[in-house]
Every structure is written in C-alpha cells, then in structure tokens.
C-alpha atoms as a PDB file:
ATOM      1  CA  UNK A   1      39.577 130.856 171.275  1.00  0.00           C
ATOM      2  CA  UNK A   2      42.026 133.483 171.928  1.00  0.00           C
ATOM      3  CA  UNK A   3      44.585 132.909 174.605  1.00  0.00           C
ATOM      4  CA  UNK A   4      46.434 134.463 176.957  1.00  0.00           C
ATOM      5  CA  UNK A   5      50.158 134.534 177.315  1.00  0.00           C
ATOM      6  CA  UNK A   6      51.677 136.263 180.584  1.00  0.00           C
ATOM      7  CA  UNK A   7      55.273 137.621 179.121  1.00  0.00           C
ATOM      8  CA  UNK A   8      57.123 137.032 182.478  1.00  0.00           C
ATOM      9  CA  UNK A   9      58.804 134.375 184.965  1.00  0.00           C
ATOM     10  CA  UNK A  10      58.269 136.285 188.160  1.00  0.00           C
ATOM     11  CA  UNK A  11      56.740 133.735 190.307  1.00  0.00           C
ATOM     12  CA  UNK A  12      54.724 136.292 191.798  1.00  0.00           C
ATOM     13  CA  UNK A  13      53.089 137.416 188.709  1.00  0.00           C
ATOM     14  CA  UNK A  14      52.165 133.828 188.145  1.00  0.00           C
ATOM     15  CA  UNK A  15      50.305 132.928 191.441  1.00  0.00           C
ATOM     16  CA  UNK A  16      48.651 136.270 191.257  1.00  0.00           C
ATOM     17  CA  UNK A  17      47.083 135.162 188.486  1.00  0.00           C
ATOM     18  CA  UNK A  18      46.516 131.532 189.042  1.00  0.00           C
ATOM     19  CA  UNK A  19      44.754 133.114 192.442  1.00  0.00           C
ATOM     20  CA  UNK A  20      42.507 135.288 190.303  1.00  0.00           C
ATOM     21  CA  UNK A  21      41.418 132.207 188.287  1.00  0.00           C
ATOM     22  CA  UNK A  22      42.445 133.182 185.037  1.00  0.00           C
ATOM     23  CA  UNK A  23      43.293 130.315 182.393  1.00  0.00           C
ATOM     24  CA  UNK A  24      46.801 131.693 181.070  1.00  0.00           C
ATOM     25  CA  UNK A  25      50.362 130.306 180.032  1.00  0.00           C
ATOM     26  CA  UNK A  26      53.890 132.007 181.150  1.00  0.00           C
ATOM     27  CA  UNK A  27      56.668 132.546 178.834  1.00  0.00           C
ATOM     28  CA  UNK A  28      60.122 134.028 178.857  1.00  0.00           C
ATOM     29  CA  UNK A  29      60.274 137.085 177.208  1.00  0.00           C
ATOM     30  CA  UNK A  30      64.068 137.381 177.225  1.00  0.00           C
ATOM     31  CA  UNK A  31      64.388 141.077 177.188  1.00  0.00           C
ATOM     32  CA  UNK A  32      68.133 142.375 177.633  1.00  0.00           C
ATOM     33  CA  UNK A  33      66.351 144.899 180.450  1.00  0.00           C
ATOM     34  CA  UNK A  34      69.254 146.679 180.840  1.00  0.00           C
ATOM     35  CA  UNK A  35      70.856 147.224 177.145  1.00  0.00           C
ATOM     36  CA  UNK A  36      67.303 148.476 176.585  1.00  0.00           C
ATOM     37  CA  UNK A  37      67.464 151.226 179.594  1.00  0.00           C
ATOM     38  CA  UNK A  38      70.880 152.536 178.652  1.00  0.00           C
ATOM     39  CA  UNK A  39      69.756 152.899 175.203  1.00  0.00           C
ATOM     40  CA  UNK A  40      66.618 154.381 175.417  1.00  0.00           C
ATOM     41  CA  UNK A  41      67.105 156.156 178.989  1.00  0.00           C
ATOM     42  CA  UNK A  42      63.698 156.870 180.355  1.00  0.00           C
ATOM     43  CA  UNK A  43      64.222 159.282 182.796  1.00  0.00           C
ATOM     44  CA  UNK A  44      60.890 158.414 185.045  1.00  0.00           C
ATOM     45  CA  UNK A  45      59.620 155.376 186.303  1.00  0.00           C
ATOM     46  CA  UNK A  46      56.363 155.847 184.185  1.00  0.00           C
ATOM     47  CA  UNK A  47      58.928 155.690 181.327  1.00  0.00           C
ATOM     48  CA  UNK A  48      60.527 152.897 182.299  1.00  0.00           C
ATOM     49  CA  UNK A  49      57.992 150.517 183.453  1.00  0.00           C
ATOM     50  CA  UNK A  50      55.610 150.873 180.469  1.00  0.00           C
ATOM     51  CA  UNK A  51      59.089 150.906 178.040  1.00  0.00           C
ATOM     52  CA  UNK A  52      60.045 147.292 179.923  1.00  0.00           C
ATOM     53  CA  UNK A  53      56.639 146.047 180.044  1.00  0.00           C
ATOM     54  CA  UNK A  54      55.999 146.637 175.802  1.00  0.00           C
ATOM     55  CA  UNK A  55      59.577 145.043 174.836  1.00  0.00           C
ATOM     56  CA  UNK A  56      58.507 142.038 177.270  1.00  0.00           C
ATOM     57  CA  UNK A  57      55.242 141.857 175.008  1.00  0.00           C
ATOM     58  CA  UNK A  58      56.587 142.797 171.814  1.00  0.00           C
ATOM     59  CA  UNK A  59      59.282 139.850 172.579  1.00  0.00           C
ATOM     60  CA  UNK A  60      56.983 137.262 172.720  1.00  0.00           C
ATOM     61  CA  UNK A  61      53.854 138.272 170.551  1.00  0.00           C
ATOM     62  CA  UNK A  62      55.676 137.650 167.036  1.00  0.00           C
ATOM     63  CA  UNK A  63      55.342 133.819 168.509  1.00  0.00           C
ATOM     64  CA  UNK A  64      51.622 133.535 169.684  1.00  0.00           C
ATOM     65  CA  UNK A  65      48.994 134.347 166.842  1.00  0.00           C
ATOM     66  CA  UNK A  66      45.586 134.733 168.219  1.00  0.00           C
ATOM     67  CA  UNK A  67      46.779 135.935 171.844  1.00  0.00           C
ATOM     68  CA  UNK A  68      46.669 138.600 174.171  1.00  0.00           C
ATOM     69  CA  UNK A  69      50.054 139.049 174.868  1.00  0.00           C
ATOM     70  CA  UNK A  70      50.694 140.514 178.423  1.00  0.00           C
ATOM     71  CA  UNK A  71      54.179 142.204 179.553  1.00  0.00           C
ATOM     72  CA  UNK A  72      54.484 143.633 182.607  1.00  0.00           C
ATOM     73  CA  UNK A  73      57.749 145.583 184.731  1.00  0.00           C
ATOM     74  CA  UNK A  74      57.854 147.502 187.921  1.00  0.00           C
ATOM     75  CA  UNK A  75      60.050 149.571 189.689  1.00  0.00           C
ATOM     76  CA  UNK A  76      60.193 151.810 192.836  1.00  0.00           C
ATOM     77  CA  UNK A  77      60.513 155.275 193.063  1.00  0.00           C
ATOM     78  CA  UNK A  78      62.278 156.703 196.256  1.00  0.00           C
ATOM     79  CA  UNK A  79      63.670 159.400 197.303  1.00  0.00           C
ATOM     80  CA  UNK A  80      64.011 160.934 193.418  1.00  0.00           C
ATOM     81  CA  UNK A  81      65.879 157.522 192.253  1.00  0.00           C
ATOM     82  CA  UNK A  82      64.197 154.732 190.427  1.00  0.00           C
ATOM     83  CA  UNK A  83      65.228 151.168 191.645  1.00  0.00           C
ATOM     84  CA  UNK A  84      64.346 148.180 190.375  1.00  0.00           C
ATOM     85  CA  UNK A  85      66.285 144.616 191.354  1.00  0.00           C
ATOM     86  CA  UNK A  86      68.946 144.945 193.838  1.00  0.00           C
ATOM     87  CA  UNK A  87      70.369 142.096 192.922  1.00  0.00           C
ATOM     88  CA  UNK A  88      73.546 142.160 195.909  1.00  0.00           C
ATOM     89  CA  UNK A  89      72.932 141.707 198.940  1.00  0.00           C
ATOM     90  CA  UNK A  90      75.414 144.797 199.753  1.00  0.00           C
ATOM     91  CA  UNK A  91      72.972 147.093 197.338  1.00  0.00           C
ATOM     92  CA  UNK A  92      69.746 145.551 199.289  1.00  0.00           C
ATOM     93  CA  UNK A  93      71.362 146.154 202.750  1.00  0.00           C
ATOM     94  CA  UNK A  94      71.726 149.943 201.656  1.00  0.00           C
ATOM     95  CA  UNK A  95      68.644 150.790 200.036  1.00  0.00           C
ATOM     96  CA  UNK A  96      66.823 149.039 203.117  1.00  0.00           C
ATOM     97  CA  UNK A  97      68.808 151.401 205.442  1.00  0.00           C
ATOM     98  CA  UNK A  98      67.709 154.202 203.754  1.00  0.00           C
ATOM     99  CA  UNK A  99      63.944 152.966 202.964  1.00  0.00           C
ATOM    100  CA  UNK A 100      63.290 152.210 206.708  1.00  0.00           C
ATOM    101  CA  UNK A 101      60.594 153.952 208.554  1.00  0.00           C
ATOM    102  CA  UNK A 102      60.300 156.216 204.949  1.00  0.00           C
ATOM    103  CA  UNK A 103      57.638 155.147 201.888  1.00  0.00           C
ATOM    104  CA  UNK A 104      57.865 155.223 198.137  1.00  0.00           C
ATOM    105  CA  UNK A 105      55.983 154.683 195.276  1.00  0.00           C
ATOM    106  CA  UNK A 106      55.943 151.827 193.192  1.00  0.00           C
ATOM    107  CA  UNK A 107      55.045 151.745 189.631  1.00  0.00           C
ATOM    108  CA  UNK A 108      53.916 149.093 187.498  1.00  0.00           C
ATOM    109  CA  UNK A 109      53.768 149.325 183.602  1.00  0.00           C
ATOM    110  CA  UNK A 110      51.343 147.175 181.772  1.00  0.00           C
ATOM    111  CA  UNK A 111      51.189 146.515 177.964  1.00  0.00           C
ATOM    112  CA  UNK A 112      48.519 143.793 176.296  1.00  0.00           C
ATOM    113  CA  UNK A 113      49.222 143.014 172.732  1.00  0.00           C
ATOM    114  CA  UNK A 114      46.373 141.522 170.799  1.00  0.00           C
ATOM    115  CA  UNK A 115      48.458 139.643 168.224  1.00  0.00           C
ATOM    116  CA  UNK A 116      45.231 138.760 165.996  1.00  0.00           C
ATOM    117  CA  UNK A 117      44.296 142.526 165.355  1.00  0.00           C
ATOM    118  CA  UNK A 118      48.243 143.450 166.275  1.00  0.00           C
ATOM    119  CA  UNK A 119      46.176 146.561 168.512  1.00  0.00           C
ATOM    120  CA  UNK A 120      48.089 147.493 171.717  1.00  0.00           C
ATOM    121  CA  UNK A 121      46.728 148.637 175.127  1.00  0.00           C
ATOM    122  CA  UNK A 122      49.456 150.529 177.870  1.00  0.00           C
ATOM    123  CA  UNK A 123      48.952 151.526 181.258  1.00  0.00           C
ATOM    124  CA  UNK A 124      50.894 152.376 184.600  1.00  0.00           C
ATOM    125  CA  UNK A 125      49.614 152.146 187.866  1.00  0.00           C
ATOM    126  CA  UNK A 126      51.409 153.496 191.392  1.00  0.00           C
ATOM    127  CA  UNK A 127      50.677 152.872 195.132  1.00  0.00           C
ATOM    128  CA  UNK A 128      52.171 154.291 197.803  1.00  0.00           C
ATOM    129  CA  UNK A 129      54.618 151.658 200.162  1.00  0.00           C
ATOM    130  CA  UNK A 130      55.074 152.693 203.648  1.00  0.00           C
ATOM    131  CA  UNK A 131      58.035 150.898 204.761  1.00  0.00           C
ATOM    132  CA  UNK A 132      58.680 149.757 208.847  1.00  0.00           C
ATOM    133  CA  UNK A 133      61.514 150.650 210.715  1.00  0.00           C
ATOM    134  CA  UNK A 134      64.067 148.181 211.102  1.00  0.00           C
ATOM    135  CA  UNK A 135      66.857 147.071 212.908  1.00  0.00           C
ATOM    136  CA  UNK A 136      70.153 146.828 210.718  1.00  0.00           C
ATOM    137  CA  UNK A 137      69.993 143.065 212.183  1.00  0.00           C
ATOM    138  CA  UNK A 138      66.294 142.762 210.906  1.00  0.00           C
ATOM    139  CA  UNK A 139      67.433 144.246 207.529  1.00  0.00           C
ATOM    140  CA  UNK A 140      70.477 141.857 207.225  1.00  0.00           C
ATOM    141  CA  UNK A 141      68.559 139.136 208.317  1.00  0.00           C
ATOM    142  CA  UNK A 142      65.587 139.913 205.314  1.00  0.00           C
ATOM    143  CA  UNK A 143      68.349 140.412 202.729  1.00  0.00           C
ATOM    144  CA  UNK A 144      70.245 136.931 203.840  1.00  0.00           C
ATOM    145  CA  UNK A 145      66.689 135.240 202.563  1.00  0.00           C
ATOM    146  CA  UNK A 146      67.976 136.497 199.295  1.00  0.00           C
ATOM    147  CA  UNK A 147      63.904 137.530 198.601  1.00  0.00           C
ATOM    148  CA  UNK A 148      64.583 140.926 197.603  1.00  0.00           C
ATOM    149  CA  UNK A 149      67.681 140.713 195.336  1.00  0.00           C
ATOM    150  CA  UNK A 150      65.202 139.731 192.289  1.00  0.00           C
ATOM    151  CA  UNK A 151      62.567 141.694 193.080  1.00  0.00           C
ATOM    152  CA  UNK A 152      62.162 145.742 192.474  1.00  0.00           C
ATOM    153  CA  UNK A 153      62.544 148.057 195.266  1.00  0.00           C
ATOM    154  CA  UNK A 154      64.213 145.091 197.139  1.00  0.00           C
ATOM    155  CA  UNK A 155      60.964 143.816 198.650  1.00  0.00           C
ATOM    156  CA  UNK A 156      57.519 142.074 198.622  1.00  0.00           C
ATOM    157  CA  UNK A 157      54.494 142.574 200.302  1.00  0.00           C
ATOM    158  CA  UNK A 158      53.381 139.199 199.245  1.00  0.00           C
ATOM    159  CA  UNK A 159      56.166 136.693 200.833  1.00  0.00           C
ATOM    160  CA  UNK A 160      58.540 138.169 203.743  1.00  0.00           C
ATOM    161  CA  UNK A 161      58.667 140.859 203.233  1.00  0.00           C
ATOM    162  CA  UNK A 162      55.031 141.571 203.751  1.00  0.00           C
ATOM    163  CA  UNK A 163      55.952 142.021 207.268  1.00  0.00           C
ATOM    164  CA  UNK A 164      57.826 145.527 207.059  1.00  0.00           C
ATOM    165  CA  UNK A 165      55.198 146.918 204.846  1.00  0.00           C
ATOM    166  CA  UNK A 166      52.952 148.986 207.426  1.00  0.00           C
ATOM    167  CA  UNK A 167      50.469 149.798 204.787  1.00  0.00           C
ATOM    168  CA  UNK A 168      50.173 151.176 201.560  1.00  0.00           C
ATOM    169  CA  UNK A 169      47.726 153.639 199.725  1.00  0.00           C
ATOM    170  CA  UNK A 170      46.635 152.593 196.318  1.00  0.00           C
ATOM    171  CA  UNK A 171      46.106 149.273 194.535  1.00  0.00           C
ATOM    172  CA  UNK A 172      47.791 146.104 196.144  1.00  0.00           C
ATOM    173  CA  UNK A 173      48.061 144.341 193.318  1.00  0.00           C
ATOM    174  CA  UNK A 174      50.270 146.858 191.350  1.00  0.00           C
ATOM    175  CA  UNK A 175      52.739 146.089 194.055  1.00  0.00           C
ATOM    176  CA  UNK A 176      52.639 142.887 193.177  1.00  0.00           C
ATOM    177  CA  UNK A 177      53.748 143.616 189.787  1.00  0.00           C
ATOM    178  CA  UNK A 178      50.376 143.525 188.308  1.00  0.00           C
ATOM    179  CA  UNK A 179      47.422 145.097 188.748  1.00  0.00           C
ATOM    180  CA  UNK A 180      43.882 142.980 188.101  1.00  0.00           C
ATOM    181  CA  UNK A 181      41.757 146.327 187.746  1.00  0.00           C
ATOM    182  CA  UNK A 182      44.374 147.873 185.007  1.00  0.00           C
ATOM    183  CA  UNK A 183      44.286 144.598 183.152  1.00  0.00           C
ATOM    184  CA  UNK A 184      41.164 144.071 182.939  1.00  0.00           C
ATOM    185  CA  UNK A 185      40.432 147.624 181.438  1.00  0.00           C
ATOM    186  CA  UNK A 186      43.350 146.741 178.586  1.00  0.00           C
ATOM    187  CA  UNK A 187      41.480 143.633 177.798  1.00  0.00           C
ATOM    188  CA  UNK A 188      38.095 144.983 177.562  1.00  0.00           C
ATOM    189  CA  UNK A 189      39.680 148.098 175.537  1.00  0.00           C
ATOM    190  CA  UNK A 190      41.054 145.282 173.122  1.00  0.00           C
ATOM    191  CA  UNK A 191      37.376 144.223 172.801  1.00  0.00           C
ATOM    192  CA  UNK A 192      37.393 141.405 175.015  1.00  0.00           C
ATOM    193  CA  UNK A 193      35.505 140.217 178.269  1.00  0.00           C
ATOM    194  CA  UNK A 194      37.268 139.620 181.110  1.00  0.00           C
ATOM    195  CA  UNK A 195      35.824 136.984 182.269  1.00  0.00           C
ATOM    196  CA  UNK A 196      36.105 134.919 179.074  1.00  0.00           C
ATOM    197  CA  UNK A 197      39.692 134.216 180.748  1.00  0.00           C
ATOM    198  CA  UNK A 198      38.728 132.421 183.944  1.00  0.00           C
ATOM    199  CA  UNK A 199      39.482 128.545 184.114  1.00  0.00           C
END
C-alpha cells in the first residue's frame, strides 16, 4: 500500500489534513529555504512557492520508497513584494501597518512525488486575502501572540488571526498552506484515487 508522507512541520498543514481524514505521516524536510532563494532567485511568487514546495519533496522522497511524497510552501504577494515569514516582531508590526484595510494574494505551491514510479505532479494555487483595518494597538497586540512570525504573510485565517481577515476570494484552503482540491488532482494525475488515503 502506498503511503503518504506530508514534507512539512507547519502545524497547520497537519490538522488540515488530519480534518480532511486522510491517513498520512509528517516529516521534516530540512530545506535551507533561504540558501535555496538567493541561489536560484525566483522573481515571482509562482516561482517561489512551487521552487520551495519541490526541494521540500525532493528532500524527503530519496527516504520513502513506495510514497507519495507531498511538499508544500506559500507566500504572500502584496503590494509588488513577496513575503513569506516575518519572523520579528518589528518586521510583523510593519507589514501589518501597511496590509491593514488593503488585500493580497497568497500563493501556495504544491509538488507530489510518487517515489515508486519517481513521476512528479506541480501546481500553484492563489486566493485573494482582504485584510481588516486595525488599530496599531490591535496590530501590536496580534504580533505579541507571536502567531504570525512563522507563518507567511504574517497571518492566519485559521487561528487569530482569522479575525482580521474580512473575506477572501478563491480557495480557503490554499491559505492555509494547502489546498485539498489541487491535491487531489496531483494524486489522481499520479494515477491514484483520492480516497484510497482516508483513515
């Protein structure tokens, strides 16, 4: 029975999943994320998601023979910048002050690697985020949570953050950092059913 490895530790990735029943395990990849950016410089967030998302898969299919290997990366586009994880709380304060009461688009790259038949499936998905307008208290506030230093765009619609998300057009789970519909599509590309993966 072929399995399926999720190439991540974002805890949201992980309860996404467990919540869409799928029988999966999670493993590191332990991608240098940003040696791999400077050298290869993708210059949109198409690029750079689905360049992320394969070198998280790659990383961790050599190590799991009959698998689907699943990597995954996101970042947001605003504003002609792409941002992924803020990581200070001074860099999450500003992009907060400039993202309030504006939206962006948020991209997540997707990359399945069948490790039995070594064939490879890619795709990136975008919604649109319409942010709230906050207070600079309400901002500091968020950011002293420390929720959006470790996550891309410096937010999440599916913790706190939620909140200051007034609604978004396009696929919720891709803001998430993965989207069900887009995997689903790889896997059945790959030759497999879907559904074979629920507990």
């Amino acid at each position: 029975m072929t399995k399926l490895i999720l190439a991540s530790t974002s805890p949201a990735r992980k309860k996404l999943m467990l919540e869409a029943g799928l029988n999966f395990q999670t493993t590191s990849p332990g991608v240098d994320e940003d040696a791999l950016v400077f050298q290869m410089n993708p210059s949109t967030p198409e690029d750079l998601t689905q360049l992320l998302a394969t070198a998280k898969a790659r990383a961790v299919a050599k190590d799991h023979p009959e698998s689907l290997v699943i990597g995954c990366d996101s970042a947001l586009w605003f504003d002609g910048e792409i941002l992924g994880k803020p990581l200070e709380s001074a860099v999450a304060i500003a992009r907060w002050k400039k993202m309030s009461g504006q939206s962006g688009e948020l991209f997540s790259g997707h990359c399945v690697i069948d490790t039995k038949t070594s064939q490879v499936s890619q795709r990136v998905t975008s919604t649109k985020v319409f942010f709230a307008e906050l207070t600079d208290q309400q901002i500091e506030r968020y950011v002293s949570t420390n929720e959006p230093l470790e996550v891309a765009g410096a937010f999440t619609i599916d913790g706190m953050g939620g909140a200051f998300i007034e609604r978004i057009e396009g696929d919720y789970h891709t803001v998430v950092g993965l989207s069900l519909v887009a995997l689903r599509k790889m896997i059945e590309e790959l030759g497999h059913n879907y559904q074979d993966f629920w507990r």
